[in-house]
Protein backbone atom coordinates (compact mmCIF):
# COMPACT_ATOMS: atom_id res chain seq x y z
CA UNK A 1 92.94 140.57 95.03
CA UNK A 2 94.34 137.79 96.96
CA UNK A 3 93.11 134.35 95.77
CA UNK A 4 91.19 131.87 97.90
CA UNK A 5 92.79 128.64 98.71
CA UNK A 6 91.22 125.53 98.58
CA UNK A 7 90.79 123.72 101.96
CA UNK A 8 92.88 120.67 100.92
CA UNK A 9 95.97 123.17 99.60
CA UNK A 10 96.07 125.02 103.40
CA UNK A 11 96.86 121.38 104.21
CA UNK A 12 99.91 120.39 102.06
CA UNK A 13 103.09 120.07 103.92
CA UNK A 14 106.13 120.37 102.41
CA UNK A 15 109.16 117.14 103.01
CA UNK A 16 110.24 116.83 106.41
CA UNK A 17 107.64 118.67 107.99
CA UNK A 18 107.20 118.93 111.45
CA UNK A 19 103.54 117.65 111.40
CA UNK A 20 104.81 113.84 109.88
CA UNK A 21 107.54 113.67 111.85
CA UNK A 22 105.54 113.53 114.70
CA UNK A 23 103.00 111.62 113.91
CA UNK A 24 105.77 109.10 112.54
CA UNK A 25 107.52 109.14 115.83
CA UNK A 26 104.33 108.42 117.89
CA UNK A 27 103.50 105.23 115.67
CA UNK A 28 106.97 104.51 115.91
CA UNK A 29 107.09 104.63 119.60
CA UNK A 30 103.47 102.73 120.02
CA UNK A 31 104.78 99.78 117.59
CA UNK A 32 107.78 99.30 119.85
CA UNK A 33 105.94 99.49 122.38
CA UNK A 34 103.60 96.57 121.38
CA UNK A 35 105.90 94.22 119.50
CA UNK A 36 108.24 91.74 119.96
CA UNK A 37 111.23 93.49 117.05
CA UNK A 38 113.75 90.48 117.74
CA UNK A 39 110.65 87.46 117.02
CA UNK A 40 109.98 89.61 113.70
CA UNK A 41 113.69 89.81 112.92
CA UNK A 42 114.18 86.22 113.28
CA UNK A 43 110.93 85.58 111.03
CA UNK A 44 112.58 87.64 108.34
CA UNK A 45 115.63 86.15 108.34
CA UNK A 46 116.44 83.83 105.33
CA UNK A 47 114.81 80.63 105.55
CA UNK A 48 117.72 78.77 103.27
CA UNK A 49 121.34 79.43 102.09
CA UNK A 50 120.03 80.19 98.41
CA UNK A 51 117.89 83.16 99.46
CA UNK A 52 120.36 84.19 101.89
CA UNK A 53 122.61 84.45 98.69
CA UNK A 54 119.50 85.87 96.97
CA UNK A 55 118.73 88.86 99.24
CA UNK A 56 122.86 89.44 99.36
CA UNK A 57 122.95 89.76 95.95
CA UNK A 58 119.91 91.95 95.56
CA UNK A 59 121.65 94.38 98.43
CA UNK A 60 124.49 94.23 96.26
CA UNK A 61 122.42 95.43 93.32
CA UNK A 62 120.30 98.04 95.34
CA UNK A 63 123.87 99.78 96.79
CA UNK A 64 125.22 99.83 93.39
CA UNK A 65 122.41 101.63 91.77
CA UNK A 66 122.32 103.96 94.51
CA UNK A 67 126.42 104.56 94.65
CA UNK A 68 125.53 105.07 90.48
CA UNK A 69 122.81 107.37 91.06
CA UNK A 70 125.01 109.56 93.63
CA UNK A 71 127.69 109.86 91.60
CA UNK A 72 125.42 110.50 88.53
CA UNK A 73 123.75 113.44 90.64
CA UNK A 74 127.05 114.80 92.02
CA UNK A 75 128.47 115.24 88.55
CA UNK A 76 125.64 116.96 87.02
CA UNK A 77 125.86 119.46 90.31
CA UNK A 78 129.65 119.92 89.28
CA UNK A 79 128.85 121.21 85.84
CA UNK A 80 126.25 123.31 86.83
């Protein structure tokens, strides 16, 4: 006998569904449609030459991390 699913499991999407992606585009497309993306990239730029150097050196950090985690997960794949 087949098992009944709860309402809320019929509902689970797996990553990169087709569902999300949608709905992602369409709130993509309606925020770029309302705002002004070059007024909000000039409000987030650095506001003085130490947190420029700041956010450059946390970019730094972030890339290296993520170059050590890819390399981490491409070895482990090797030795399988």
């Amino acid at each position: 006998m087949m098992k009944k699913r709860r309402s809320h499991e019929r509902h689970v999407q797996g990553e990169g569904d087709y569902a999300s992606d949608r709905r992602y585009r369409r709130h993509l497309r309606e925020y770029l449609e309302r705002a002004d993306v070059e007024a909000e990239a000039r409000a987030a730029e650095p506001g003085t030459a130490d947190e420029a150097r700041e956010l450059l050196e946390a970019e730094r950090e972030g890339r290296e991390r993520a170059n050590a985690e890819r390399d981490e997960h491409a070895s482990s794949k090797a030795r399988s």
